[in-house]
N, C-alpha and C. Protein backbone atom coordinates (compact mmCIF):
# COMPACT_ATOMS: atom_id res chain seq x y z
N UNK A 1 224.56 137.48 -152.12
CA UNK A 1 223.21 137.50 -151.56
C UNK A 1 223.00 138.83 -150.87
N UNK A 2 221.81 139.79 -150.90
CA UNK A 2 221.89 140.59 -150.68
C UNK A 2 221.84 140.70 -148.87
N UNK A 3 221.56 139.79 -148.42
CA UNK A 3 221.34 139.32 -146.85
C UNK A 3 222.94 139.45 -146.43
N UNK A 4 223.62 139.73 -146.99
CA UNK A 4 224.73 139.21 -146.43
C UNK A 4 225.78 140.77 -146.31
N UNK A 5 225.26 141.54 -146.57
CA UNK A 5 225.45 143.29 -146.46
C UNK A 5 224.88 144.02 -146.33
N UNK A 6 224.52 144.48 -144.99
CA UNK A 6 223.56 145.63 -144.41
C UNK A 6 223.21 146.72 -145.78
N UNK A 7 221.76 146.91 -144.97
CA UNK A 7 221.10 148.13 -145.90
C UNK A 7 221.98 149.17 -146.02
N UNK A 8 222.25 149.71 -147.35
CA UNK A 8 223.26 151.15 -147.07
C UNK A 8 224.24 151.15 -147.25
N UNK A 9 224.80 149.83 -148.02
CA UNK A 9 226.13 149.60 -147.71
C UNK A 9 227.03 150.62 -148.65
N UNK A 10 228.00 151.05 -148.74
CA UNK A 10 228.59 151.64 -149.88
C UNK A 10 228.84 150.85 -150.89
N UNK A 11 229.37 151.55 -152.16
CA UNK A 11 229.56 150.77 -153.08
C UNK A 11 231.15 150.12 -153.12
N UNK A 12 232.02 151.18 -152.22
CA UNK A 12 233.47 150.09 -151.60
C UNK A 12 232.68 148.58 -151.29
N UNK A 13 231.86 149.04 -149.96
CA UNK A 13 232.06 147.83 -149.47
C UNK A 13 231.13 146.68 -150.07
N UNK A 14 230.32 146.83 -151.22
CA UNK A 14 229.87 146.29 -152.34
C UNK A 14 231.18 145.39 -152.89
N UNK A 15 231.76 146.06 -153.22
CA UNK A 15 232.87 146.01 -154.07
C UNK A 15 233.59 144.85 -153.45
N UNK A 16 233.93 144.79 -152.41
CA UNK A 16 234.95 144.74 -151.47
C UNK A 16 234.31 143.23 -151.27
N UNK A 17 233.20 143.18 -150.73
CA UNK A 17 232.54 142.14 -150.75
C UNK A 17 232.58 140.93 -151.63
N UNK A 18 232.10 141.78 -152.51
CA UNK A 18 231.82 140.74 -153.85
C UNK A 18 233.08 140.30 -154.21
N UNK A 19 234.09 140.93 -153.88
CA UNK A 19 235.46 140.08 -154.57
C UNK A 19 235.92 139.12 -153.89
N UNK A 20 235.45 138.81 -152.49
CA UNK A 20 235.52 137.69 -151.78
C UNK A 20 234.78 136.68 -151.54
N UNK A 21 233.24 137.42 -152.18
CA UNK A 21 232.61 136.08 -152.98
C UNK A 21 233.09 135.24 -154.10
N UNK A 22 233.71 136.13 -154.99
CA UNK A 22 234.39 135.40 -156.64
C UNK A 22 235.33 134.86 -155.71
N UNK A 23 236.38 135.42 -155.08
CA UNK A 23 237.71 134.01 -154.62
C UNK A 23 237.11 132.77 -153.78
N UNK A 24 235.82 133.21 -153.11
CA UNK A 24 235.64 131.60 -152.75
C UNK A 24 235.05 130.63 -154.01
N UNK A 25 234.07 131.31 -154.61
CA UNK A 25 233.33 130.41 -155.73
C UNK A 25 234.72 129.84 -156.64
N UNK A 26 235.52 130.53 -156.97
CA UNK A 26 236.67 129.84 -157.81
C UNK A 26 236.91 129.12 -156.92
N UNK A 27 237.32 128.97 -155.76
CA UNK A 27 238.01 127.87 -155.18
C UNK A 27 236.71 127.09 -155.25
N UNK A 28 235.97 127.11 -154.97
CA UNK A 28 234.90 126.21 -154.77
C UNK A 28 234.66 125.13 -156.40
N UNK A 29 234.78 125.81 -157.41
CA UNK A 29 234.75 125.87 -158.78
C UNK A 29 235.85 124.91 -158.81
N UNK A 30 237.39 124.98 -158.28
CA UNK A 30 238.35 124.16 -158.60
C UNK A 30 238.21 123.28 -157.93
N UNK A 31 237.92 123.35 -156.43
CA UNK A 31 237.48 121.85 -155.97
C UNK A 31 236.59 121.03 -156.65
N UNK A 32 235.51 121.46 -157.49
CA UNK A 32 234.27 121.31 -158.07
C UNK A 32 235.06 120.04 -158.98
N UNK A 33 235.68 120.62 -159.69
CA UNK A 33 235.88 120.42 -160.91
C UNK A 33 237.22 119.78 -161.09
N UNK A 34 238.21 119.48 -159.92
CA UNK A 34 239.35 118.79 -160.17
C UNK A 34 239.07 117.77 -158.82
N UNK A 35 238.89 116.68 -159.49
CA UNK A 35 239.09 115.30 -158.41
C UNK A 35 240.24 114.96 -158.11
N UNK A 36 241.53 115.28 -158.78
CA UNK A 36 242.56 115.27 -158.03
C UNK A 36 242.63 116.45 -157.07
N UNK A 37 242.34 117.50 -157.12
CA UNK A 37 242.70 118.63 -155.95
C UNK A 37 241.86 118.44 -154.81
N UNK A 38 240.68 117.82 -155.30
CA UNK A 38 239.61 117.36 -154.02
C UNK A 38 240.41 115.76 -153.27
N UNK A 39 240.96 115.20 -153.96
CA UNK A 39 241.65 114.29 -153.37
C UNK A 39 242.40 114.61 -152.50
N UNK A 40 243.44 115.48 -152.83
CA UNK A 40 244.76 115.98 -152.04
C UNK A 40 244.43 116.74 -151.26
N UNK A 41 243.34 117.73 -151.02
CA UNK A 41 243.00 118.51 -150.01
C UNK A 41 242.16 117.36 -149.39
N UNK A 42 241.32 116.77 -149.18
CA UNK A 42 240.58 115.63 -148.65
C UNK A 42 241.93 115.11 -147.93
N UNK A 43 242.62 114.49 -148.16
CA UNK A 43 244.24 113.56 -147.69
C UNK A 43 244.77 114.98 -147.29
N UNK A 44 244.77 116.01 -146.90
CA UNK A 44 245.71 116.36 -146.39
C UNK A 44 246.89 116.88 -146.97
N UNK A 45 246.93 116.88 -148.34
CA UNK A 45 248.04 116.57 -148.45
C UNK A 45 248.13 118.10 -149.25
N UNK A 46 247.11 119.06 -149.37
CA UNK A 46 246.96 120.06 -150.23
C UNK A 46 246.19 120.85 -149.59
N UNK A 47 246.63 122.27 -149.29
CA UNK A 47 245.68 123.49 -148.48
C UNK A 47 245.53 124.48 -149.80
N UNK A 48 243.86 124.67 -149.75
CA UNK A 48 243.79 125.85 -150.68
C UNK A 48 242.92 127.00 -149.99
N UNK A 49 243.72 128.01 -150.00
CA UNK A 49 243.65 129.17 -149.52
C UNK A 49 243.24 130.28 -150.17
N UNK A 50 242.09 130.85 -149.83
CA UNK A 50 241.62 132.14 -150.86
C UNK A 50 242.77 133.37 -150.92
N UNK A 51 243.17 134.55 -151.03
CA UNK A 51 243.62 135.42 -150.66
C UNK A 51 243.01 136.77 -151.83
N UNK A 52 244.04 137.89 -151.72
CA UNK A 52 243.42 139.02 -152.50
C UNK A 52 244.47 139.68 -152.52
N UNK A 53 245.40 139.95 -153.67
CA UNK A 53 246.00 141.01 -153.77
C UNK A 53 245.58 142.52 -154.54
N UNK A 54 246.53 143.55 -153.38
CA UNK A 54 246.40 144.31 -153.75
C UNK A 54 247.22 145.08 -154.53
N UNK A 55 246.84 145.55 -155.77
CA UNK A 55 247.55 145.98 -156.86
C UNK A 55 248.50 147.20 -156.27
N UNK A 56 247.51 148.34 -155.36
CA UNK A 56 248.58 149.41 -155.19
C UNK A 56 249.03 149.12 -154.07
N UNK A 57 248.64 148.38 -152.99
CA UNK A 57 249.75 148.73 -151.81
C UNK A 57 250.35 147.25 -151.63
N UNK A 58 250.24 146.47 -152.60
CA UNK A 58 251.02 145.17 -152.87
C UNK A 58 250.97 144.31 -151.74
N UNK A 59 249.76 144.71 -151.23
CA UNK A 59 249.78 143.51 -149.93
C UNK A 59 248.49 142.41 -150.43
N UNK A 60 248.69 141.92 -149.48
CA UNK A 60 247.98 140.25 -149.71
C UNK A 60 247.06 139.94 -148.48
N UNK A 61 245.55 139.96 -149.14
CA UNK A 61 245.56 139.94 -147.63
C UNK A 61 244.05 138.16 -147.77
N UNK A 62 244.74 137.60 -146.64
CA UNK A 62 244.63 135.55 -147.01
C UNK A 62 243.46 136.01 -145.91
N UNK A 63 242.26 135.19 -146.58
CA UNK A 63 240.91 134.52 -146.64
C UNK A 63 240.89 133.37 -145.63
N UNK A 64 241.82 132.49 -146.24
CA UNK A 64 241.09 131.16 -145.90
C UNK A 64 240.58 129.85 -146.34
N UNK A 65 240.60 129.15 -145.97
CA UNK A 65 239.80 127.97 -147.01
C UNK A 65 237.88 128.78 -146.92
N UNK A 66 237.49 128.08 -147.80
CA UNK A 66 236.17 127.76 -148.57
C UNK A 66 235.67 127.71 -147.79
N UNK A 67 234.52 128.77 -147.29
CA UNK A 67 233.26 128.26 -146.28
C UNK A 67 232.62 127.13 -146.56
N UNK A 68 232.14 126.78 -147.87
CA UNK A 68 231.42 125.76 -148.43
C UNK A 68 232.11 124.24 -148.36
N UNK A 69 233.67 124.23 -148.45
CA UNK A 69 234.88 123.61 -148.82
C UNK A 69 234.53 121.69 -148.02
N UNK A 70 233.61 122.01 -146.95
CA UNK A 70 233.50 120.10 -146.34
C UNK A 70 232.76 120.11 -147.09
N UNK A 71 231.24 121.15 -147.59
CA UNK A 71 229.94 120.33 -148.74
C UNK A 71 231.11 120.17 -149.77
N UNK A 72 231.93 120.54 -150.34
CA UNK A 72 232.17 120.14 -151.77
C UNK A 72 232.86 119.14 -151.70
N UNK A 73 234.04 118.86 -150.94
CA UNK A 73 234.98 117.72 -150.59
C UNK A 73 233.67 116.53 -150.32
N UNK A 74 232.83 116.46 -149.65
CA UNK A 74 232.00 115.36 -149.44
C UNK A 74 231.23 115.05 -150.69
N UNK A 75 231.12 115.78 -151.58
CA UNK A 75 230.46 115.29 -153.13
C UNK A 75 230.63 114.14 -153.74
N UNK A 76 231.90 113.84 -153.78
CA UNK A 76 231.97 112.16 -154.25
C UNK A 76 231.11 111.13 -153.75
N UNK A 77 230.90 111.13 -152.82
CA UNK A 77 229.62 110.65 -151.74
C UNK A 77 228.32 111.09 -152.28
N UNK A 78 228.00 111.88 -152.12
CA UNK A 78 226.26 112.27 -152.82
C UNK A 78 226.18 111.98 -154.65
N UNK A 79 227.42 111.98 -155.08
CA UNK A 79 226.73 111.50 -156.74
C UNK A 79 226.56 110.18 -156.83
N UNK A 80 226.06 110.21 -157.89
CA UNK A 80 225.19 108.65 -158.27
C UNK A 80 225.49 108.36 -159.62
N UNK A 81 225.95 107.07 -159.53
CA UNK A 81 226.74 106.93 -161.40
C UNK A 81 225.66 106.80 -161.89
N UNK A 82 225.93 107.27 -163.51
CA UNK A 82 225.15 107.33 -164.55
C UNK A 82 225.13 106.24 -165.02
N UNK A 83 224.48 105.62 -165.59
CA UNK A 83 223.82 104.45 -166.83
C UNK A 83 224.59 105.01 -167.86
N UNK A 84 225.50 103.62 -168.79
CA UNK A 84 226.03 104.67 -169.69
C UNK A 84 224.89 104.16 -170.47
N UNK A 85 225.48 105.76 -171.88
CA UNK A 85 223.91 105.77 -172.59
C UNK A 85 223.63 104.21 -173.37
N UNK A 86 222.37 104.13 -173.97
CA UNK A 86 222.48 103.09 -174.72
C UNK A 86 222.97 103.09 -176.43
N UNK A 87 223.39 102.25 -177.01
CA UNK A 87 223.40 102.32 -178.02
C UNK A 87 223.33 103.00 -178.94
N UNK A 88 221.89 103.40 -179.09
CA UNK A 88 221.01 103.75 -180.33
C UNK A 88 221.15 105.49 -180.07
N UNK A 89 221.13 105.92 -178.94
CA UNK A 89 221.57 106.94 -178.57
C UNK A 89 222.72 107.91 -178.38
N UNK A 90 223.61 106.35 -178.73
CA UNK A 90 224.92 106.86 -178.79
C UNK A 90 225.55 107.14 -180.32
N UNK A 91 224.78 106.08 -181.34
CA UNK A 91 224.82 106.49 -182.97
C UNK A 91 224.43 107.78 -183.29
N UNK A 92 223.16 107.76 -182.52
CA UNK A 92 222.89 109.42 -182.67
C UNK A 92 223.32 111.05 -182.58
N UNK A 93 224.07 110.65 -181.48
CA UNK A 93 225.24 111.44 -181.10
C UNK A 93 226.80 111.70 -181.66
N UNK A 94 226.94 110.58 -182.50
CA UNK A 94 228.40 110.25 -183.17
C UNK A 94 228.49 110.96 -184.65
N UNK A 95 229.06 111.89 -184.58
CA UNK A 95 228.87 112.46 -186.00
C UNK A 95 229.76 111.33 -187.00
N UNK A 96 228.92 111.31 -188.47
CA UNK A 96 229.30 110.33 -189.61
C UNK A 96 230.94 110.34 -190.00
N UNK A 97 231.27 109.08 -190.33
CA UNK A 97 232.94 109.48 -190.58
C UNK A 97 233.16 109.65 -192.15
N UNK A 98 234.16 110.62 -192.29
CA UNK A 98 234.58 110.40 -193.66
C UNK A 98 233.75 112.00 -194.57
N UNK A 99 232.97 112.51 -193.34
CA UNK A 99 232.27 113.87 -193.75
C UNK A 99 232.84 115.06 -192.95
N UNK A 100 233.82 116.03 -193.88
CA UNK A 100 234.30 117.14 -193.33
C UNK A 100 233.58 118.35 -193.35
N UNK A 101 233.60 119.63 -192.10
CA UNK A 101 232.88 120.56 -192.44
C UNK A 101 233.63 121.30 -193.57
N UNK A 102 232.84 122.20 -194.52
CA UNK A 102 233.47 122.99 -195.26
C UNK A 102 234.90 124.07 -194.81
N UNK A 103 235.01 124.41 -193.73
CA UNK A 103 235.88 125.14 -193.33
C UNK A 103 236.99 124.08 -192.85
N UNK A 104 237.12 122.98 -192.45
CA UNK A 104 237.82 122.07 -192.78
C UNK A 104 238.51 121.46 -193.57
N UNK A 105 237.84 121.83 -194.48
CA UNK A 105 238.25 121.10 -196.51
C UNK A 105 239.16 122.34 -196.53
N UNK A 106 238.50 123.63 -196.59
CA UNK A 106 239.33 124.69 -197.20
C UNK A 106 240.62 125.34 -196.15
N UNK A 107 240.63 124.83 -194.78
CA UNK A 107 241.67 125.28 -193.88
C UNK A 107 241.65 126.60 -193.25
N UNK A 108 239.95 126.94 -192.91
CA UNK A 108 239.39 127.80 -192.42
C UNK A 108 238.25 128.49 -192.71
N UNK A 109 238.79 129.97 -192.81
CA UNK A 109 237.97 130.75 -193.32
C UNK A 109 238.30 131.12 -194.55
């Protein structure tokens, strides 16, 4: 967000920035997207920690958990199960059996 780095900024600290936006969104992304890791960090039982290494002076330098990290852990809570689909909608969706694509028959390309 551009709110979030003074007017003027260099393009280091562009740089510099933005790469600690991508390590939270991945973490955010893996909490997102693994209900077991949102489990185990939820229980305690799992800390995920951003960090950043550096290629030339081989240091490491640790972030933190996820600013965002209680909204995403609390998500199981705000979704709402789906209706599974019906039927007729679901034939529709099911490709025919017993019909191969051509690159299938021949074992590629």
């Amino acid at each position: 967000e551009a709110s979030e780095l003074p007017a003027g900024s260099t393009v280091e600290e562009v740089a510099a920035h933005a790469i600690k936006v991508n390590v939270f969104h991945t973490i955010e992304k893996l909490l997102t997207y693994s209900k077991l890791l949102r489990d185990k960090v939820s229980q305690g039982e799992v800390v995920v920690q951003g960090a950043i290494y550096d290629i030339v002076s081989g240091k490491v330098e640790f972030l933190g958990a996820c600013p965002r990290q209680a909204l995403v852990l609390d998500m199981d809570a705000a979704l709402v199960a789906r209706a599974p689909p019906d039927e007729a909608s679901a034939k529709k969706s099911k490709p025919a059996q017993g019909k191969e694509s051509a690159s299938a028959k021949t074992g590629g390309a």
